[in-house]
Protein backbone atom coordinates (compact mmCIF):
# COMPACT_ATOMS: atom_id res chain seq x y z
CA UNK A 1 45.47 6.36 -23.91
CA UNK A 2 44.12 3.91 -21.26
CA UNK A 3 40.62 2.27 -21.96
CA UNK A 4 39.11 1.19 -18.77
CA UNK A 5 37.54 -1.94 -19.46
CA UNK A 6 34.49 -2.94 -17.20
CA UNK A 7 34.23 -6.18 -15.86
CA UNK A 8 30.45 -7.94 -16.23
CA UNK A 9 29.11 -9.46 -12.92
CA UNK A 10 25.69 -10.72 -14.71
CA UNK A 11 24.39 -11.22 -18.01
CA UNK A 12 20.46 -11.47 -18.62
CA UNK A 13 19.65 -12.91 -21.95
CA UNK A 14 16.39 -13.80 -23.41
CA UNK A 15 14.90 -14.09 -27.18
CA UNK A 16 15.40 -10.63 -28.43
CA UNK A 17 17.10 -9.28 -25.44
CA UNK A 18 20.21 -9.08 -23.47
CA UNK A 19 21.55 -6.80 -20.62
CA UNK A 20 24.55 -6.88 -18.22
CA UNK A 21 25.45 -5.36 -15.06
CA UNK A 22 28.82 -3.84 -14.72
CA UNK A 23 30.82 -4.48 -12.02
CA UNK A 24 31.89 -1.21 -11.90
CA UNK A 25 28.66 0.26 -11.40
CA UNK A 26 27.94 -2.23 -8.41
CA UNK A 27 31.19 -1.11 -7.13
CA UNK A 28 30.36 2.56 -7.70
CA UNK A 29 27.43 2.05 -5.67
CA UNK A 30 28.64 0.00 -3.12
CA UNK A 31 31.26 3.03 -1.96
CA UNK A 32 28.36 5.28 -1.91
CA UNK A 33 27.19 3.04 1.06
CA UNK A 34 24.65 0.38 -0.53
CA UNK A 35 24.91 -3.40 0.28
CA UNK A 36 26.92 -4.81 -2.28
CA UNK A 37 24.51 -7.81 -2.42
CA UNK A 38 21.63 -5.50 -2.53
CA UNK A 39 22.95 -3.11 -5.40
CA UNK A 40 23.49 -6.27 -7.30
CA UNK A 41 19.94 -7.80 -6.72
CA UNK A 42 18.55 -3.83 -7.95
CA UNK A 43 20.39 -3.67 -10.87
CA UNK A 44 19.55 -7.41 -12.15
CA UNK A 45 15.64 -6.87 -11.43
CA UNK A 46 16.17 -3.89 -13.36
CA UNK A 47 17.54 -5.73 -16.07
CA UNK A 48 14.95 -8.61 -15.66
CA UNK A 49 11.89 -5.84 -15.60
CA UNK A 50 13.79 -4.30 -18.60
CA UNK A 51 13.23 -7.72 -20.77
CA UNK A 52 9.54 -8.40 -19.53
CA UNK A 53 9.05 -5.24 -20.39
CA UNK A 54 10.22 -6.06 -24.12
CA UNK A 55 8.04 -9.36 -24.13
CA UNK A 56 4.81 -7.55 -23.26
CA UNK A 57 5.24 -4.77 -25.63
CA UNK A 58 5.55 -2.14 -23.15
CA UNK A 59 7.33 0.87 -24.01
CA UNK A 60 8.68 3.80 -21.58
CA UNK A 61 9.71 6.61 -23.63
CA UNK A 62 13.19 8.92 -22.78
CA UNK A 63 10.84 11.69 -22.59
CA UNK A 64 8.97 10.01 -20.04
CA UNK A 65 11.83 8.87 -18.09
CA UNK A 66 12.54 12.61 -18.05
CA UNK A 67 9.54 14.14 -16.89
CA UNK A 68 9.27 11.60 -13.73
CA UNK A 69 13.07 12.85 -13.20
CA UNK A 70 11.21 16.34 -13.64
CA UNK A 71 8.41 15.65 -11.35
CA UNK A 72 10.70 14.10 -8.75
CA UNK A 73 13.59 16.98 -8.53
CA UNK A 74 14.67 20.49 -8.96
CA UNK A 75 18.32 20.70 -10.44
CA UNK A 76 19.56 21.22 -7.37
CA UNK A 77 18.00 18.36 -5.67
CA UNK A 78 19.22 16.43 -8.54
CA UNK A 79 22.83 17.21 -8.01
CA UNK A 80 22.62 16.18 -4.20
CA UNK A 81 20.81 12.90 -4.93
CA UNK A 82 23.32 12.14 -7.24
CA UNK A 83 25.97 12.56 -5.05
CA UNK A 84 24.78 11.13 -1.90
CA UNK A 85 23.78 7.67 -3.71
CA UNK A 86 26.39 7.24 -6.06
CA UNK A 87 23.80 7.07 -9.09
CA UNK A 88 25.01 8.41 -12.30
CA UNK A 89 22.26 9.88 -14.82
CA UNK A 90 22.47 6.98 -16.82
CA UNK A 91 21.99 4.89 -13.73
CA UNK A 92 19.22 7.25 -12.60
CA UNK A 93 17.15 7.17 -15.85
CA UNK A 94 17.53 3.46 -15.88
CA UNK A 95 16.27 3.19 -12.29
CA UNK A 96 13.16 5.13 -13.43
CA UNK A 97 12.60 3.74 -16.51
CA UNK A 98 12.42 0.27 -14.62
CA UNK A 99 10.34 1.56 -12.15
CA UNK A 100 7.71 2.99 -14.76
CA UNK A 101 8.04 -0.03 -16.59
CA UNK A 102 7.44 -2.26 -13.55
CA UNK A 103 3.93 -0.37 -12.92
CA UNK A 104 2.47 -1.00 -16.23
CA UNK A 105 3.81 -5.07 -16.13
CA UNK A 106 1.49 -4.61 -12.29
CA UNK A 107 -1.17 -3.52 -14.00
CA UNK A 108 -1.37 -5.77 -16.86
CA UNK A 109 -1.04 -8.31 -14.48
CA UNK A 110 -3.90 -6.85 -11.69
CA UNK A 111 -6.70 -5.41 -14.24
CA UNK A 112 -7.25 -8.86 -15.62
CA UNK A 113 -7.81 -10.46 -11.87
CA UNK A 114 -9.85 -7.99 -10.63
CA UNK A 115 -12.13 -8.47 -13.12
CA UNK A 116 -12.10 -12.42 -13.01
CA UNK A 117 -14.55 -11.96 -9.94
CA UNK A 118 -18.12 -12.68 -10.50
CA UNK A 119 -21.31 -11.53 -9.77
CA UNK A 120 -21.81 -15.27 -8.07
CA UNK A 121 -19.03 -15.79 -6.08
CA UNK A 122 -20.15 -11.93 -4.50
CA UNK A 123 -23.45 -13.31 -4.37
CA UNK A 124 -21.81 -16.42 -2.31
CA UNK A 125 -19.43 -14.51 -0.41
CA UNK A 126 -22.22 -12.21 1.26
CA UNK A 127 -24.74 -15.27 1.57
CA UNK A 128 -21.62 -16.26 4.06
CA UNK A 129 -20.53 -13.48 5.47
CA UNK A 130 -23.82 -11.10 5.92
CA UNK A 131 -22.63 -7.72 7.35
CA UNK A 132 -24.74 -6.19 10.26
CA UNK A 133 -24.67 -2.25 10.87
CA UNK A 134 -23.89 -1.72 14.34
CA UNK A 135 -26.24 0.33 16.52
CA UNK A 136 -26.90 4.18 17.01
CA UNK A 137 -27.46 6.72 19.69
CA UNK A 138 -28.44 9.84 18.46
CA UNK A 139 -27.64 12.39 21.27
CA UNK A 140 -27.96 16.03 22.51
CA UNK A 141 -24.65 16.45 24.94
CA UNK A 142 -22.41 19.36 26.63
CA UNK A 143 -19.04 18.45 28.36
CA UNK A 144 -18.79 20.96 31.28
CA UNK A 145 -15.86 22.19 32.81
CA UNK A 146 -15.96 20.64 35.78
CA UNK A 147 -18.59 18.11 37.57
CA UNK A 148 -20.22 21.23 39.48
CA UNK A 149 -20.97 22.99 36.42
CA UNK A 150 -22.23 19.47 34.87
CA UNK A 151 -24.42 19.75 38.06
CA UNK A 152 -26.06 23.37 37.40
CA UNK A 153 -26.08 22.47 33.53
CA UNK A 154 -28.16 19.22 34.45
CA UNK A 155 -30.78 21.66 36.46
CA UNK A 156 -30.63 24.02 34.31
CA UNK A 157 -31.72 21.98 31.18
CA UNK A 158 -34.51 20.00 33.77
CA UNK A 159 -36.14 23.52 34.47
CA UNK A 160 -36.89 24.15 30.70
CA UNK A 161 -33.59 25.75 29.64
CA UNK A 162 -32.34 24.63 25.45
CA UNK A 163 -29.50 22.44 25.14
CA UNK A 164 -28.20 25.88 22.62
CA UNK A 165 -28.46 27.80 25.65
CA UNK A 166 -25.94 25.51 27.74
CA UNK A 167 -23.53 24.94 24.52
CA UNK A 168 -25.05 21.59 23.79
CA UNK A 169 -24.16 19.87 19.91
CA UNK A 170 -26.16 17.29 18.60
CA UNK A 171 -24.22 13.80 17.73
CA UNK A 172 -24.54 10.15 16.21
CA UNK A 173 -22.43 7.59 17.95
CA UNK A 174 -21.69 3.96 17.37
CA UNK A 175 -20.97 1.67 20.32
CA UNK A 176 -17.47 2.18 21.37
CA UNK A 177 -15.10 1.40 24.78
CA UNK A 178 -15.26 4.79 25.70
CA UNK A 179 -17.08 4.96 29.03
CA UNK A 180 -19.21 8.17 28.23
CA UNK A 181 -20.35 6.56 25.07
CA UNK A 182 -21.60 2.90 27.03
CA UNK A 183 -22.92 5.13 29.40
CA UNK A 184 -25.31 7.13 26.85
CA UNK A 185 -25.92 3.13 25.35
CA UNK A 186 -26.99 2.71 28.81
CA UNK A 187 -29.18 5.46 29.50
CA UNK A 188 -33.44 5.60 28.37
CA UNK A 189 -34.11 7.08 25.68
CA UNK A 190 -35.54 11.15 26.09
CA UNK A 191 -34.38 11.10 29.51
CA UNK A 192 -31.90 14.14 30.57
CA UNK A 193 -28.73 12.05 31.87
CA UNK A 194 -25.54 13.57 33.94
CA UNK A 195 -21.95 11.35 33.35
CA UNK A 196 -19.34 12.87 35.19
CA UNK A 197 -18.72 16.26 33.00
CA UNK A 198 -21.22 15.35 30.34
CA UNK A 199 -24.66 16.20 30.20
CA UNK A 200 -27.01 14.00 27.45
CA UNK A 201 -30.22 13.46 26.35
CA UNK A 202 -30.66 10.28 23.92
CA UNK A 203 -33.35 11.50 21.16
CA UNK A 204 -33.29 8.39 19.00
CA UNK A 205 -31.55 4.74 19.29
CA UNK A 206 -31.56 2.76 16.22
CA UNK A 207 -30.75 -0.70 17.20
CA UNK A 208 -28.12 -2.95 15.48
CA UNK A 209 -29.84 -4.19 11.40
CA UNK A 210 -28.74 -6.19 8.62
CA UNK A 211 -26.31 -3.66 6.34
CA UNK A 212 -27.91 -3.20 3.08
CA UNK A 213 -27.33 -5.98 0.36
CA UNK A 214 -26.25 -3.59 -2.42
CA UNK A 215 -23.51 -1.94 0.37
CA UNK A 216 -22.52 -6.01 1.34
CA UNK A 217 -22.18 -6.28 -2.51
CA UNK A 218 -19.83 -3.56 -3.27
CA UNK A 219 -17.81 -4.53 0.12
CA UNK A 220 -17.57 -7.86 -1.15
CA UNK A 221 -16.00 -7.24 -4.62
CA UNK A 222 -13.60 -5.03 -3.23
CA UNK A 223 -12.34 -7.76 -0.85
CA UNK A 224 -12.62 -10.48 -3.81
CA UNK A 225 -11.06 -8.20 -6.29
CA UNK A 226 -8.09 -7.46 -3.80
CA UNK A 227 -7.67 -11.19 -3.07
CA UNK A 228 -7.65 -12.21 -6.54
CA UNK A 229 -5.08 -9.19 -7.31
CA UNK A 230 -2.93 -10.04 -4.76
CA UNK A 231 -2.84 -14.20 -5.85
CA UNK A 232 -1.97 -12.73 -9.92
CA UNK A 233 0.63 -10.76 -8.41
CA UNK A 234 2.35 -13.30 -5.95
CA UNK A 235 2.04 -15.79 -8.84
CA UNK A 236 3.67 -13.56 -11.17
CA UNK A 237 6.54 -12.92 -9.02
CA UNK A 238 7.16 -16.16 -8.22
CA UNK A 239 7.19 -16.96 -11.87
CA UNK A 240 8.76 -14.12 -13.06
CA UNK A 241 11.79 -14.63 -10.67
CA UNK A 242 12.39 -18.32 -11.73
CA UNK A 243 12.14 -17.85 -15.21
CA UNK A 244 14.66 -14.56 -15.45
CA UNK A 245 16.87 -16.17 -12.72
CA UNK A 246 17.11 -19.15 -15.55
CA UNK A 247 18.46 -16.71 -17.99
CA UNK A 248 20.70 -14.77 -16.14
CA UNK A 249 24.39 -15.47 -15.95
CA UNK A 250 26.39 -14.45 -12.61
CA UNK A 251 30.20 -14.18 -12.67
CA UNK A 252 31.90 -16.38 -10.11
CA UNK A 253 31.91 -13.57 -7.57
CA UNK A 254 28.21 -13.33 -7.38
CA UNK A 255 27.39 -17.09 -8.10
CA UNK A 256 26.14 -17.76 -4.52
CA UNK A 257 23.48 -14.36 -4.71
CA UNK A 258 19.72 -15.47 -4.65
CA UNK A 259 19.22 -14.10 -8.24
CA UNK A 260 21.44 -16.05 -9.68
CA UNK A 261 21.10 -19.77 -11.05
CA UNK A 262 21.45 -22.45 -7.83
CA UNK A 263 23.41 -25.41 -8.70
CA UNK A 264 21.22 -28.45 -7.93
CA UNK A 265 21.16 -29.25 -4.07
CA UNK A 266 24.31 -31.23 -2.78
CA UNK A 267 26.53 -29.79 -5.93
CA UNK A 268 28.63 -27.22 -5.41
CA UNK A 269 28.76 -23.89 -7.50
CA UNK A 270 31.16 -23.86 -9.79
């Protein structure tokens, strides 16, 4: 009997944890018509999302791997994934388990900064940065078919006749570049107005005010809480690429790849 024996391109070990990737899994997935360089880098950041995983005590169940497999793909679909990407099930369940893993270490890592924003740096961001609702036009229009019609439609409505009568809607409109809308900005107010194939009336303008402070509030902690997520998360990456990089071991093939440990500048890899 011949045992096939797989070669390892990388070894990830950490306290209470070690994984490799096979070289015959990066070659199985290279054929399929993946970057070699880029099935390597997947299945080391699997391995590295694998052992944070471990250190934060987050746990994906097989069951739960199962149902997102579920969720994702009838049987048939299945089959056809498999084949056109060269993923075996084992491959495939680790590739979700990592990914399921990889949104719990997110939100462990964004809850916490969102709510690190406080009620006086809001306070200080909308002191700085007051918000201002633009202006209003409330108006009764029509659009004609033509500028003729717009014509008749204009008499019409000046001899008595309801804007229901001509097909007229009621609307609200904020400033905008179209030129029928600066043209109703530009119109007075309760006078009946003709714009090339639209026929107005502005009943109300409210002019540009101060948005409300409790609106300004919530704005602000959304944009605070999104900054403050996004610095937790690129400082997490950065850190959590430099210290699984440290312990992961590249064979000699893959020693040059970006996820593997650099030799010092101006030495050589061995």
């Amino acid at each position: 009997m011949k045992i096939a024996i797989l070669a390892v391109a990388a070894t990830v070990a950490a306290p209470g944890y070690s994984a490799s990737v096979d070289d015959g899994d990066v070659d199985r997935l290279t054929r399929a018509g993946n970057a070699r360089a880029v099935v390597f880098q997947t299945l080391v950041e699997q391995a590295w999302v694998d052992g944070e995983a471990k250190e934060r005590a987050i746990v994906v169940t097989a069951e739960e791997v199962q149902d997102a497999i579920d969720d994702e793909f009838s049987a048939r679909e299945l089959r056809m994934y498999l084949k056109e990407t060269g993923l075996t099930k084992t491959l495939l369940r680790d590739r979700i388990r990592s990914a399921l893993e990889l949104a719990q270490i997110r939100q462990q890592v964004l809850e916490p900064a969102a709510k690190s924003v406080t009620p006086d740096q809001v306070k200080a961001y909308v002191d700085a940065n007051p918000q201002m609702l633009p202006a209003s036009r409330t108006v009764r229009l029509v659009l004609a078919k033509s500028r003729a019609e717009a014509k008749r439609i204009e008499r019409r409505l000046a001899r008595g006749a309801t804007w229901a009568s001509v097909g007229g809607h009621e609307d609200e409109l904020a400033p905008s570049r179209s030129r029928v809308t600066k043209a109703i900005f530009r119109a007075k107010v309760d006078e009946i107005t003709r714009y090339g194939r639209v026929v107005f009336r502005v009943t109300e303008h409210t002019p540009e005010r101060p948005m409300p402070r409790a609106q300004q509030e919530a704005q602000a902690w959304e944009r605070l809480a999104t900054d403050a997520q996004q610095h937790a998360l690129d400082t997490f990456t950065a850190q959590f690429t430099e210290k699984w990089r440290a312990r992961t071991s590249c064979a000699a093939a893959y020693a040059t790849h970006p996820r593997c440990p650099q030799p010092p500048s101006g030495q050589a890899a061995p």
